[in-house]
Every structure is written in structure tokens, then in C-alpha cells.
Protein backbone atom coordinates (compact mmCIF):
# COMPACT_ATOMS: atom_id res chain seq x y z
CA UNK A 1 10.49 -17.61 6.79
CA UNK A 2 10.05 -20.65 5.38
CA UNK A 3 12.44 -24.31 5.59
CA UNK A 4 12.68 -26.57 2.38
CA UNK A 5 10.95 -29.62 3.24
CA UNK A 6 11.08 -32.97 1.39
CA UNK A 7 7.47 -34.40 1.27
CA UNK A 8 6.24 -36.90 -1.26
CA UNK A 9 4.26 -35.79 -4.28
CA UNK A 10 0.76 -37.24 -3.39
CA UNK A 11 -1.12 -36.49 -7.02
CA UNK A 12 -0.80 -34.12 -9.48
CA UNK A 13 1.79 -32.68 -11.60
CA UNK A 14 5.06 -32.12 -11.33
CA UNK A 15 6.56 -28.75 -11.41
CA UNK A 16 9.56 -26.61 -10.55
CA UNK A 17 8.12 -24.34 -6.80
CA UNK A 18 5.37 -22.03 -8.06
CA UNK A 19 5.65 -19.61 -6.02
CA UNK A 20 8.56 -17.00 -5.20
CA UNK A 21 11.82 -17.37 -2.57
CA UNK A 22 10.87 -15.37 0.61
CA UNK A 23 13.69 -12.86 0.41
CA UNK A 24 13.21 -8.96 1.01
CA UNK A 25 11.81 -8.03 -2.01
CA UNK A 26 8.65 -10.66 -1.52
CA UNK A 27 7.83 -8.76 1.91
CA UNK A 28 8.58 -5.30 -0.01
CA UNK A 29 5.77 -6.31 -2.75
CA UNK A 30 3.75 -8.05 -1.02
CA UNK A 31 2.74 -4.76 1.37
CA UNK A 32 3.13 -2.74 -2.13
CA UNK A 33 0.22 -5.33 -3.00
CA UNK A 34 -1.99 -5.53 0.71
CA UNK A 35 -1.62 -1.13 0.12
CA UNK A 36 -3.18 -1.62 -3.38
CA UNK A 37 -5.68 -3.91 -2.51
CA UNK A 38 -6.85 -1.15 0.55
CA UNK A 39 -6.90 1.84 -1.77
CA UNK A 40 -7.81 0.42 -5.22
CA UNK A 41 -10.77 -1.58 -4.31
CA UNK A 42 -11.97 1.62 -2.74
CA UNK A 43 -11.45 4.01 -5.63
CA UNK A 44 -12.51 1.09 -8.05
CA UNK A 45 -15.99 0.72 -6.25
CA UNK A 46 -16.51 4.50 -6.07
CA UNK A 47 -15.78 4.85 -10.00
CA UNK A 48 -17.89 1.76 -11.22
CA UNK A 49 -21.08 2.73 -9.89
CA UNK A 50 -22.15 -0.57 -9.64
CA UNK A 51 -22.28 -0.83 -5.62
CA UNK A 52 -19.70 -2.74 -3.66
CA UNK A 53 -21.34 -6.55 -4.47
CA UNK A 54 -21.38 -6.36 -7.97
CA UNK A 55 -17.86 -4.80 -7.71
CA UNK A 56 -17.14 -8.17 -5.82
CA UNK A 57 -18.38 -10.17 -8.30
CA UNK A 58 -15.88 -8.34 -11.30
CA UNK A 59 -13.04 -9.18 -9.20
CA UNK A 60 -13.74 -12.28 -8.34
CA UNK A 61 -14.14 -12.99 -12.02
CA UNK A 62 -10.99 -11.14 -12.84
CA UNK A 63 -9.38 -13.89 -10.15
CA UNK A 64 -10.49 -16.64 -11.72
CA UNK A 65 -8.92 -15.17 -15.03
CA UNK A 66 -5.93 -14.44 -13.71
CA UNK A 67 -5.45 -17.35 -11.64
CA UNK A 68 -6.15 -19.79 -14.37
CA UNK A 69 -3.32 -18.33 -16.05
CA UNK A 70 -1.19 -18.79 -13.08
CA UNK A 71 -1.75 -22.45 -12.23
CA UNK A 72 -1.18 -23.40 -16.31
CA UNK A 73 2.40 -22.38 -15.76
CA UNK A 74 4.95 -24.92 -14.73
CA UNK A 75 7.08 -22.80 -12.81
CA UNK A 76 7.44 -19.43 -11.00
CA UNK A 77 7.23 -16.38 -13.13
CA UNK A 78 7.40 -13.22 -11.17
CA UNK A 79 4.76 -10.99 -13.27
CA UNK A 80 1.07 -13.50 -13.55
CA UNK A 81 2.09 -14.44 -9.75
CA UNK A 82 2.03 -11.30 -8.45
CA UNK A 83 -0.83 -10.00 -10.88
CA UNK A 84 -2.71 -12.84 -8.95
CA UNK A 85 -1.51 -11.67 -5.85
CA UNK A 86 -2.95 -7.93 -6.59
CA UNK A 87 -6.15 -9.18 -7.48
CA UNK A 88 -6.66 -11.80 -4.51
CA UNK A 89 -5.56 -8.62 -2.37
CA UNK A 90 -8.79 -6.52 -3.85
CA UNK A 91 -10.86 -9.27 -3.73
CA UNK A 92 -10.33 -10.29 -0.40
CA UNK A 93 -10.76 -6.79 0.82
CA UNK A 94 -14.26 -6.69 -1.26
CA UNK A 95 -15.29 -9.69 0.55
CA UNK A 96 -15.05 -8.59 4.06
CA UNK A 97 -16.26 -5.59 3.13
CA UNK A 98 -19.47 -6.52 2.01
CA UNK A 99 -19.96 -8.40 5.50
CA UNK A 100 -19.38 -5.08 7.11
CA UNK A 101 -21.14 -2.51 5.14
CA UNK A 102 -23.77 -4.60 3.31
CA UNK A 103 -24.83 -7.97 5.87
CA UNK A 104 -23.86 -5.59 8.78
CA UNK A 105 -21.66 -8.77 10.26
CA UNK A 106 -19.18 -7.27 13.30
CA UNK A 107 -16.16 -7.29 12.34
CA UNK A 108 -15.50 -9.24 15.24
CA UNK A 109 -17.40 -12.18 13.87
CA UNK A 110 -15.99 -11.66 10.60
CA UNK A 111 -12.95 -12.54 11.83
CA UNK A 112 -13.60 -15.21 14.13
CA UNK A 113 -15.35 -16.91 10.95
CA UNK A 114 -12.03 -16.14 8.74
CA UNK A 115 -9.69 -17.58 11.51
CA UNK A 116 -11.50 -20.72 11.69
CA UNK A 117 -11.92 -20.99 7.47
CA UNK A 118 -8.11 -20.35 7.20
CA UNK A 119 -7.64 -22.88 10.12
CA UNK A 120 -9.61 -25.78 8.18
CA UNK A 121 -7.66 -24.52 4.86
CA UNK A 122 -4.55 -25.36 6.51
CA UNK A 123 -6.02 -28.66 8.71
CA UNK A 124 -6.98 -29.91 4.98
CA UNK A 125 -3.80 -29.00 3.00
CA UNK A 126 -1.85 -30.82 6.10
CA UNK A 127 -3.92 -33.96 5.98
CA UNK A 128 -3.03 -34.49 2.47
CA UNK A 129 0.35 -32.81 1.70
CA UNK A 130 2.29 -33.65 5.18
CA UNK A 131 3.45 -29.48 4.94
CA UNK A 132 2.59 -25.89 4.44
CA UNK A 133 5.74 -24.66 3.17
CA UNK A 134 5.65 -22.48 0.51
CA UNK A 135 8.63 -24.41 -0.42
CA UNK A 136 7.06 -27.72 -1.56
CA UNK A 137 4.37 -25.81 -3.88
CA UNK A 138 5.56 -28.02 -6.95
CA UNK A 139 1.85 -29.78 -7.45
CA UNK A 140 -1.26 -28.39 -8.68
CA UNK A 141 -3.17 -29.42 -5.45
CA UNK A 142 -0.74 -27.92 -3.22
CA UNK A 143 -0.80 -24.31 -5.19
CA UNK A 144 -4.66 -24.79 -5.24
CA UNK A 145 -3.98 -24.69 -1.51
CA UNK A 146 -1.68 -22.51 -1.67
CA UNK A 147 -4.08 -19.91 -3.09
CA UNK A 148 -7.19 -20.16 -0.70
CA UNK A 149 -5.20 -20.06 2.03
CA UNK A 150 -3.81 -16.62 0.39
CA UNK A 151 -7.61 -15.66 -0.19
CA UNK A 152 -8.69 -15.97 2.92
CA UNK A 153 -5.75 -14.21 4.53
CA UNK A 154 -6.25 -11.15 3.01
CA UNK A 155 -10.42 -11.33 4.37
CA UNK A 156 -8.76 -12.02 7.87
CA UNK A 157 -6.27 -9.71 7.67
CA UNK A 158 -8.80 -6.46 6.10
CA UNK A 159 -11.46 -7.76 9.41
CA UNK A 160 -8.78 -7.97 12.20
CA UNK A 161 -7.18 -4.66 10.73
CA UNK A 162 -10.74 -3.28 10.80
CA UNK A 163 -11.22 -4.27 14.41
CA UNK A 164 -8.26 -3.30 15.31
CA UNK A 165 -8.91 0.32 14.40
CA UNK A 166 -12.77 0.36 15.64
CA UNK A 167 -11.32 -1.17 18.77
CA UNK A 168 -8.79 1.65 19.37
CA UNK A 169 -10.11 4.74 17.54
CA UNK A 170 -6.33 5.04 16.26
CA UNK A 171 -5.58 7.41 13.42
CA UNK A 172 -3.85 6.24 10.00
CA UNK A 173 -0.67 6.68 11.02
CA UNK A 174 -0.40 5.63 14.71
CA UNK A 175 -2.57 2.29 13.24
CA UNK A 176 0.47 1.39 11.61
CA UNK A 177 2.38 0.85 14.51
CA UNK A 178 1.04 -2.44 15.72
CA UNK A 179 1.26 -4.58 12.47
CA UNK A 180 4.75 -3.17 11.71
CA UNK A 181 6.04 -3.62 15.37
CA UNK A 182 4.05 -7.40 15.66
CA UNK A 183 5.82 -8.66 12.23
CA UNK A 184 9.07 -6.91 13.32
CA UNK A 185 8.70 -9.44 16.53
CA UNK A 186 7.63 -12.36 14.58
CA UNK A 187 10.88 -11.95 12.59
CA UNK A 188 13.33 -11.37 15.93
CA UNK A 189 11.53 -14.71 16.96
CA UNK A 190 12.10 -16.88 13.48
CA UNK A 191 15.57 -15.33 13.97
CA UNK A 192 16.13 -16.95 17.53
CA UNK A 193 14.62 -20.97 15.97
CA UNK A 194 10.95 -20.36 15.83
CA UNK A 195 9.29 -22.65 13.46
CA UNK A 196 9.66 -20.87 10.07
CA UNK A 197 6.57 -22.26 8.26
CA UNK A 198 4.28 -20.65 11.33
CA UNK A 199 6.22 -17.99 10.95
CA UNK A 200 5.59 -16.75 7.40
CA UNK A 201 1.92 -17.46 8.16
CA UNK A 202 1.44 -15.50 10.63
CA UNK A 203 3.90 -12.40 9.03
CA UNK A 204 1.93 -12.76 5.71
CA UNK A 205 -1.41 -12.25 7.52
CA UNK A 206 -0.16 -9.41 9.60
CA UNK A 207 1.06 -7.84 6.16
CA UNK A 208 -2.47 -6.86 5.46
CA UNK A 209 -3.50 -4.91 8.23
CA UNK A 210 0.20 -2.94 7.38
CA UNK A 211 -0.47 -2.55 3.60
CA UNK A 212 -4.18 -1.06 4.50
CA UNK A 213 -3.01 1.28 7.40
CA UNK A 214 -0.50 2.50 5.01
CA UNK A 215 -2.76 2.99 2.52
CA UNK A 216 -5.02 4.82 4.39
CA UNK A 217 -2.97 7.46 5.88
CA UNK A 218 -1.38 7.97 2.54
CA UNK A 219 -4.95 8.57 0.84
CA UNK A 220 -6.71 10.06 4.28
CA UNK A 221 -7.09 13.77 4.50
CA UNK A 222 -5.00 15.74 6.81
CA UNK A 223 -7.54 16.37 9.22
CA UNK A 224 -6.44 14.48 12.45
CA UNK A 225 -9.57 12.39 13.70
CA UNK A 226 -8.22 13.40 17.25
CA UNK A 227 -5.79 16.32 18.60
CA UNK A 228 -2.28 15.13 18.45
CA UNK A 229 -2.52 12.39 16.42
CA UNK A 230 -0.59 12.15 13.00
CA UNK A 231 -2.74 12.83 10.25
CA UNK A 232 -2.98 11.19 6.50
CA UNK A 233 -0.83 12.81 3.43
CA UNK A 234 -4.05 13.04 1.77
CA UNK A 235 -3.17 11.83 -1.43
CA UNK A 236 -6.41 9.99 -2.58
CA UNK A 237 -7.38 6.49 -2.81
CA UNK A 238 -6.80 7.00 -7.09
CA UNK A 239 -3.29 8.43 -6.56
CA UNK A 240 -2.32 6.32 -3.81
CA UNK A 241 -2.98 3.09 -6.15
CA UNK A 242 -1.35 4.40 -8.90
CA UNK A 243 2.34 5.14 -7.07
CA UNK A 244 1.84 1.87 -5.65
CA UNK A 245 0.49 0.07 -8.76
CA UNK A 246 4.21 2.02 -10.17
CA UNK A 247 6.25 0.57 -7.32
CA UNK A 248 5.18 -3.03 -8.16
CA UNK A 249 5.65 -2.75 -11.41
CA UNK A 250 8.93 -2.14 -11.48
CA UNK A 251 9.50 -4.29 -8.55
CA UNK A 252 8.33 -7.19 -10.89
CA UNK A 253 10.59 -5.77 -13.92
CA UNK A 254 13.96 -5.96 -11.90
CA UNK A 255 12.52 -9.62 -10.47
CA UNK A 256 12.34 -10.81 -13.88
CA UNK A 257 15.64 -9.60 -14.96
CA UNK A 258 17.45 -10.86 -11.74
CA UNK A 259 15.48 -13.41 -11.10
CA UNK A 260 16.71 -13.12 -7.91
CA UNK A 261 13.50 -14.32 -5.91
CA UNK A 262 13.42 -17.58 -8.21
CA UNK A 263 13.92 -20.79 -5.52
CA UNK A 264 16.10 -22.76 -7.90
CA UNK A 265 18.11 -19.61 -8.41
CA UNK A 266 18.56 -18.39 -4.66
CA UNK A 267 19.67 -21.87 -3.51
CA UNK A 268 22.39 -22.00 -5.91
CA UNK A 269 23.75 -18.83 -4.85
CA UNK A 270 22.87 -19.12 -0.64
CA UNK A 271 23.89 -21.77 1.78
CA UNK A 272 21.45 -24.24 3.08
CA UNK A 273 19.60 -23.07 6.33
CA UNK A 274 20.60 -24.61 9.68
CA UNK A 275 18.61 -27.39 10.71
CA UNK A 276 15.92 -26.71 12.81
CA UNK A 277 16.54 -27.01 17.01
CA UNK A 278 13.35 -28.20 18.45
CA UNK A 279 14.31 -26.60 22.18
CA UNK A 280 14.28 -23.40 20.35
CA UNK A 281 10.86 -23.81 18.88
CA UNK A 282 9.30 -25.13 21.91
CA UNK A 283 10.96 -21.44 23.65
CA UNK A 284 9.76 -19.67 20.35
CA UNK A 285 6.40 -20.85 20.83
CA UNK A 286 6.29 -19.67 23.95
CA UNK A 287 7.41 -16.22 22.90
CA UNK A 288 4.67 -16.15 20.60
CA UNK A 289 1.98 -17.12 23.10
CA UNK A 290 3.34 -14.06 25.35
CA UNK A 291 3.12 -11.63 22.40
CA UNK A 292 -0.78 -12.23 21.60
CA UNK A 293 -1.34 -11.95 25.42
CA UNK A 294 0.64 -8.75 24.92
CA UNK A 295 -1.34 -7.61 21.62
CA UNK A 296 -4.34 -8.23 23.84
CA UNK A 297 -3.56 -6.24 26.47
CA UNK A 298 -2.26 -3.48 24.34
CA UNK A 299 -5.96 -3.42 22.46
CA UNK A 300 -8.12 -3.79 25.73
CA UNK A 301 -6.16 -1.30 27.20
CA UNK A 302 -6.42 1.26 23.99
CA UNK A 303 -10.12 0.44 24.15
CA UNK A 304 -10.49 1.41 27.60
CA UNK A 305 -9.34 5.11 26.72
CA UNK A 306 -11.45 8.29 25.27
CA UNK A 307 -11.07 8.05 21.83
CA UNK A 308 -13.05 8.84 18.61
CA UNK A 309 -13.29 5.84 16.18
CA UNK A 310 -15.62 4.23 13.66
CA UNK A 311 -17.54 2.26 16.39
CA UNK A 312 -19.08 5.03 18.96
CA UNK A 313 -22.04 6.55 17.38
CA UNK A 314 -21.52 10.26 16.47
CA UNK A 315 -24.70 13.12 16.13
CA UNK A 316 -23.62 15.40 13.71
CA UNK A 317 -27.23 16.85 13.66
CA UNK A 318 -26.14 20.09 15.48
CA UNK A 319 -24.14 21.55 12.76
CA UNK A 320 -24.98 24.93 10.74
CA UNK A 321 -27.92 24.73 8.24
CA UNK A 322 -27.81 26.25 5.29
CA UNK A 323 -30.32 27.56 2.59
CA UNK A 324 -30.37 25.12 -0.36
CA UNK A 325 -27.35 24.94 -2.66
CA UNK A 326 -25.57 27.16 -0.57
CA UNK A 327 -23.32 24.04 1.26
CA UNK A 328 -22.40 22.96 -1.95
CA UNK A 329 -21.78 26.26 -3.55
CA UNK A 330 -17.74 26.06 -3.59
CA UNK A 331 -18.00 22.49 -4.66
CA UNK A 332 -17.05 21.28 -8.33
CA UNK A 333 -20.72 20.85 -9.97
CA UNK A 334 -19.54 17.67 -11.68
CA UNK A 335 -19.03 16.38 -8.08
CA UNK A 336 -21.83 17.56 -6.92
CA UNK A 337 -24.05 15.54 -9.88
CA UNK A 338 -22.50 12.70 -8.77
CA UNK A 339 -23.25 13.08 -5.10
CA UNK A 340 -27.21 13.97 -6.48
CA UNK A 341 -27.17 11.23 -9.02
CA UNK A 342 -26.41 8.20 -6.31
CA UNK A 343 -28.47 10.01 -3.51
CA UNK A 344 -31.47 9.92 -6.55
CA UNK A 345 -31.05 6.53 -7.28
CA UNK A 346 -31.18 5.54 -4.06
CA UNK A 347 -34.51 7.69 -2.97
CA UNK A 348 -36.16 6.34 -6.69
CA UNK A 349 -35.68 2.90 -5.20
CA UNK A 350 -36.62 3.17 -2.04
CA UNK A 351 -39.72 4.55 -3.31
CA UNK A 352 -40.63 1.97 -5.35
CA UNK A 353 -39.90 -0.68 -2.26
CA UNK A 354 -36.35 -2.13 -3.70
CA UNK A 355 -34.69 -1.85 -0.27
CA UNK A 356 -31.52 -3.76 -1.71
CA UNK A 357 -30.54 -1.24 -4.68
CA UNK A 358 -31.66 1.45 -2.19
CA UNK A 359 -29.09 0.42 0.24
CA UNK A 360 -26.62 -0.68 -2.60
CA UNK A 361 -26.84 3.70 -4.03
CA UNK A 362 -26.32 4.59 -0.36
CA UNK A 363 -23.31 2.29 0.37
CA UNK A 364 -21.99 3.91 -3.10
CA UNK A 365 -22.97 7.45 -1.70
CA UNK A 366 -21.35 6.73 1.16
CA UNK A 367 -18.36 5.78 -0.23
CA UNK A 368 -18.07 8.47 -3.43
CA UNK A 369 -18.41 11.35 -0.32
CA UNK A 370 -15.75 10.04 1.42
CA UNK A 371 -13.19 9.62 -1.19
CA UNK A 372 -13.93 13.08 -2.12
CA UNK A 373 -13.22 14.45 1.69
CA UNK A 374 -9.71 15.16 0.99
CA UNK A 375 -10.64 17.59 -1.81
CA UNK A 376 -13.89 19.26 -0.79
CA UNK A 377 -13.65 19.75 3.09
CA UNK A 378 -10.60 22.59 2.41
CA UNK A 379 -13.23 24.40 -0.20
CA UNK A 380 -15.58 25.17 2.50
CA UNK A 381 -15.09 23.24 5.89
CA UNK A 382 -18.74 25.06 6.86
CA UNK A 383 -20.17 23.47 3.45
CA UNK A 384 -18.65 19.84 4.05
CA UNK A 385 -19.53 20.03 7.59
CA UNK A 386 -23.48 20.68 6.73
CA UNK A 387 -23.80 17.89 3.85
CA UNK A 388 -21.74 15.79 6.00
CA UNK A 389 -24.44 15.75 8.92
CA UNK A 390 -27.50 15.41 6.67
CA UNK A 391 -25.16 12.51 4.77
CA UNK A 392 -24.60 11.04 8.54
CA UNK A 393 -28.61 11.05 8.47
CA UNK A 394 -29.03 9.55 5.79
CA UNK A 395 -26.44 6.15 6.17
CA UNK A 396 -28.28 6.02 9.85
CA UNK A 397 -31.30 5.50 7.99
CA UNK A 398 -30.00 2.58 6.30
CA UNK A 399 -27.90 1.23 8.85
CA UNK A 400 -25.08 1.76 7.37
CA UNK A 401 -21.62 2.97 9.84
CA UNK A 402 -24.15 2.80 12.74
CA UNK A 403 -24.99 -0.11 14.64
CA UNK A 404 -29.16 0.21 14.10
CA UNK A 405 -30.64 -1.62 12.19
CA UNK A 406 -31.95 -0.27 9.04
CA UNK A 407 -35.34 2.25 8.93
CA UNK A 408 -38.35 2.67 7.49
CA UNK A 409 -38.36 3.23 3.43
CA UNK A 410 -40.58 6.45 4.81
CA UNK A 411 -37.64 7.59 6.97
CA UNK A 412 -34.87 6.69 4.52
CA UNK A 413 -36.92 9.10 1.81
CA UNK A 414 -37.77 11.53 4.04
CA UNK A 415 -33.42 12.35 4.68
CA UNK A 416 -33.09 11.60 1.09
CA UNK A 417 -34.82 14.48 -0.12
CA UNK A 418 -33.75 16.65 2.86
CA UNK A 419 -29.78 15.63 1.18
CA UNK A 420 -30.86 16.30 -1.76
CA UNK A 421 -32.47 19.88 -1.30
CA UNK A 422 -29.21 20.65 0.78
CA UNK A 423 -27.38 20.10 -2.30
CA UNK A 424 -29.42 22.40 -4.52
């Protein structure tokens, strides 16, 4: 969805276009990618320990790594570009999530603030290029660009997504529906003359929201939030990274075999596109005016119904207690330490008045009980159900999935221990 444009060279370097031909197989990997970036950062903060900022702060040094690497090269080369593209997909995911579930930003603000950054990426790269297609990426200030603008799509893209869903209450799979039938539009419009540089834009920041709603019903557990609604495959956040880690992998093999997806390449084999009818983009434009009023609608009106989603505050303090240890009697007692380990990290700190590494062991508690939903809810759905109200306790006491603000250190301890005694 882009047009080859011929814009002067303003400064810089030379090179052949950095970045790949927009043919099937760059939508195919790039959602292979947005998927990874959902699942893997989750499974990746759970496993390091380290609480989700820290995490941040790995990956965004593991981006500057890789992307180094990327802008030495003088041309395309399908396997550091889409390296860089995984990692700027699990960094950009970290980002926004730390807004969320550390600053407590709505996600609604979160994404206001990421529109209006990715608008001044693209006001800037404008002002001094003359054009945002990914077809004139042949300096070293235009793939700089290229990059942030890439960054902060993938923030946008995990907030909006994230809205989306605590908008609507929607389940993993029927949350996959909107993205997928929005980009499907987007393309039936470039089809008809829309312009094809806003286009791609606006298809590769939808691709996010459709990589992580994939990803999630993949790795969610088959227990449907809401009767009727299609449930996840339950496949984990580890295994669901790892097929799709697979998939790109040899995506990127037959890429650099073909080199199929290389610009120089595909215009020597394809005719040149039809030049662009400005009556069509002005109707185009139009279209794509009536399809966010649409979208709009769609969401307001999905709001307005009963559902159960992240956003409505739930009391699970009316389900069974149990003697201690008993809940997590079925459980694997290497899970279990794990659970007790974070939960007495957290209660050590707030105890000795470190209210950030207290909320950090929570977030991490938080997230280590979810990931392992999928495999301890069938043990003993009474068990799961009990730790999984004094755990709801608990994050309330921080703040964290509720909309209060965070407690008392006194409070926080106080459902601390009462978690920890549940679990023996």
C-alpha cells in the first residue's frame, strides 16, 4: 500500500530502500511479529523476575543493539529487519504497558498521547523528506524516521487494542473481528484509489491490535469470560511465542532465498502501478471518514451493552474459603513457591516502606498467576477460584486492574499475609 515516489535526497547517505516491498508475505510477518510481541513480552516479564520496568529497560537495550545493526546496512536484508521489527513489537508493548499497570495512565489517554506523538513523527519526517513512503527509505534520516514512527505504532496500536477490549468486554476471539474486518476495509478502499501511503499507515497500526487479539485467544484459557462467546485455545503465552517465533523464522528463510519482498527485485518482475486519480482519493477519503464514524458507533454501541470486561470492578470476596494450603493443594509446589516467593517479596517491601518494589512484586504476581490460569484453574476450579479472590484483594490494594488508587502499606500487608497463609 505504498506508491514509489521520487523525492530528493536531502542529507545523508545513499542507499538501495531499507526496508521490504509491501507484498503478502510483509502483512503475513508482520502480524506473526505484532502476535509475538503480545505473548512474548508477557511470558518474558513473568520469567525474568525483574518486574515489567526493568523488563522495559532490557528491551529497549536489546533495540538499540539490534537496530544499530540494522541502520549500518546499506540495503534491505530480510533477517536484522525483521529481528528489529520483533523487538520494536515487545518493546512497544512494554511501554504502554507500564503506563497502564505501573503509572495507572487510562488507556484512553495513552492513546490520545500516542496519536498525537506519531502525528508529530510524521509532521517532522514530512517537513524534511517531502514523503512517508516506505518506498523512498534510501537515507539514514529517513529510516531513522522510519523507525520511530514504527515504535510508536506498536504503543498506539497495544493502547487502542487495550481500549478497545475494556471498552467492549469482548472475548479473545470475537476481539479479533474488528481489526481484521477494519484492515480488510482499508484494503477494499486502497483498491478503489485511496491514497496508498495513508493507507499502509493506517493498516500497519491496525496490525497490532490483530497480532495481540490473536495472541491472546491462542494463549487464553478456554474458559469463556461470558456465555456464548468463543473462548481461547489455551496454549500459553511460552508456547504461543514459540510457534510464532517458528513461523517467522522460516518466513524470513524462504524471503532470503527468494528474495521476493526485495524492492529492486519486485519491480523488475511487476508492472509499474497506475498513477494515482485524485477524484478517487478525495471519494476514498471520504470512505475513510465514514468508517471511523462507523468504528465509533460500533464501540459506543458495544459499550452500551451488559458485558464483563477488564474495566467494571469485580468482588470476588464471596467465594469459598478454605483452611490453609488446602486451595493450593492440587497445585505443582514449584508453582506454588513462585506464587509465595513474589507475594514475599512484595509484603518484605512494603514493610520496610519501598512502595515501588512493593508494587513492582505485585505487578509480577499479578502477572506469573495469570499466565499460569490456563494450567491450574482445571486442577481444582474451587482452589483457583479461592486464591484468585484473595489475589483480587491483594492487586486492589495496590491499585493495580482496579481504578483506586493505591492503599495503605498497612492494608497492602495485611492481604499479603492473608495470600500467603491461603497458600500454605
Amino acid at each position: 500500500m505504498t506508491t514509489t515516489t521520487e523525492a530528493r535526497i536531502s542529507s545523508g547517505r545513499l542507499m538501495l530502500n531499507k526496508v521490504p516491498e509491501v507484498t503478502i508475505w510483509f502483512w503475513v510477518i508482520k502480524i506473526l511479529c505484532t502476535t509475538v510481541g503480545e505473548s512474548f513480552a508477557d511470558w518474558i516479564n513473568m520469567k525474568l523476575g525483574v518486574g515489567l520496568v526493568n523488563t522495559a529497560w532490557i528491551f529497549t537495550a536489546v533495540f538499540v543493539v539490534v537496530l544499530a545493526v540494522q541502520l549500518r546496512l546499506k540495503r534491505y536484508v530480510p533477517f536484522p529487519y525483521w529481528l528489529t521489527v520483533v523487538v520494536v513489537s515487545v518493546t512497544g508493548t512494554l511501554y504502554t504497558d507500564i503506563l497502564t499497570d505501573q503509572l495507572n495512565v487510562p488507556l484512553w489517554i495513552s492513546s490520545a498521547v500516542f496519536s498525537v506523538l506519531l502525528a508529530a513523527v510524521f509532521g517532522v519526517w514530512w517537513a524534511r523528506e517531502r514523503t512517508l513512503s516506505i518506498h523512498s527509505v534510501t537515507t539514514l534520516p529517513r529510516e531513522s524516521f522510519y523507525w520511530l514512527a514504527v515504535l510508536v505504532t506498536f504503543a498506539l496500536g497495544t493502547a487502542t487494542g487495550d481500549w478497545t477490549l475494556e471498552l467492549t468486554g469482548w472475548s479473545p476471539g470475537v476481539s479479533v473481528l474488528l481489526p481484521l474486518g477494519l484492515i480488510a476495509a482499508i484494503t477494499a478502499l486502497w483498491k478503489f484509489g485511496a491514497n496508498p501511503v495513508l493507507s499502509f499507515w493506517l493498516a500497519y497500526i491496525l496490525t497490532r491490535p490483530l497480532g495481540a487479539n490473536i495472541g491472546d485467544w491462542l494463549a487464553s484459557p478456554k474458559v469463556a469470560q461470558n456465555p456464548g462467546d468463543p473462548t481461547g485455545l489455551a496454549l500459553g503465552t511460552f508456547t504461543t511465542s514459540l510457534i510464532f517465533l517458528g513461523l517467522i523464522l522460516a518466513t524470513v528463510i524462504y524471503l532470503t532465498v527468494t528474495r521476493s519482498d526485495v524492492t529492486e527485485t519486485h519491480d523488475a518482475t511487476h508492472t509499474p502501478q497506475i498513477t494515482a486519480n485524485p477524484r478517487r482519493e478525495r471519494f476514498a477519503l471520504a470512505g475513510f471518514g465514514l468508517l471511523a464514524v462507523a468504528t465509533a458507533s460500533l464501540l459506543i454501541w458495544a459499550h452500551n451493552q451488559p458485558h464483563v470486561g477488564p474495566a467494571p470492578e469485580t468482588d470476588n470476596t464471596s467465594a469459598v474459603q478454605m483452611a490453609p494450603g488446602v486451595a493450593v493443594k492440587k497445585f505443582p509446589p514449584a508453582k506454588v513457591s513462585a506464587l509465595k516467593t513474589l507475594a514475599s517479596t512484595s509484603l518484605k517491601d512494603a514493610r520496610s516502606g519501598n512502595t515501588t518494589g512493593a508494587h513492582t512484586a505485585a505487578q509480577s504476581l499479578r502477572d506469573l498467576w495469570d499466565a499460569d490460569q490456563a494450567s491450574l484453574q482445571p486442577l481444582d476450579q474451587t482452589g483457583w477460584t479461592s486464591i484468585d479472590a484473595q489475589m483480587d484483594k491483594v492487586l486492589k490494594t495496590f491499585g493495580i486492574d482496579h481504578s483506586n488508587p493505591p492503599m495503605s502499606p498497612a492494608q497492602q500487608e495485611k492481604e499479603l499475609k492473608a495470600l500467603l497463609t491461603d497458600m500454605g
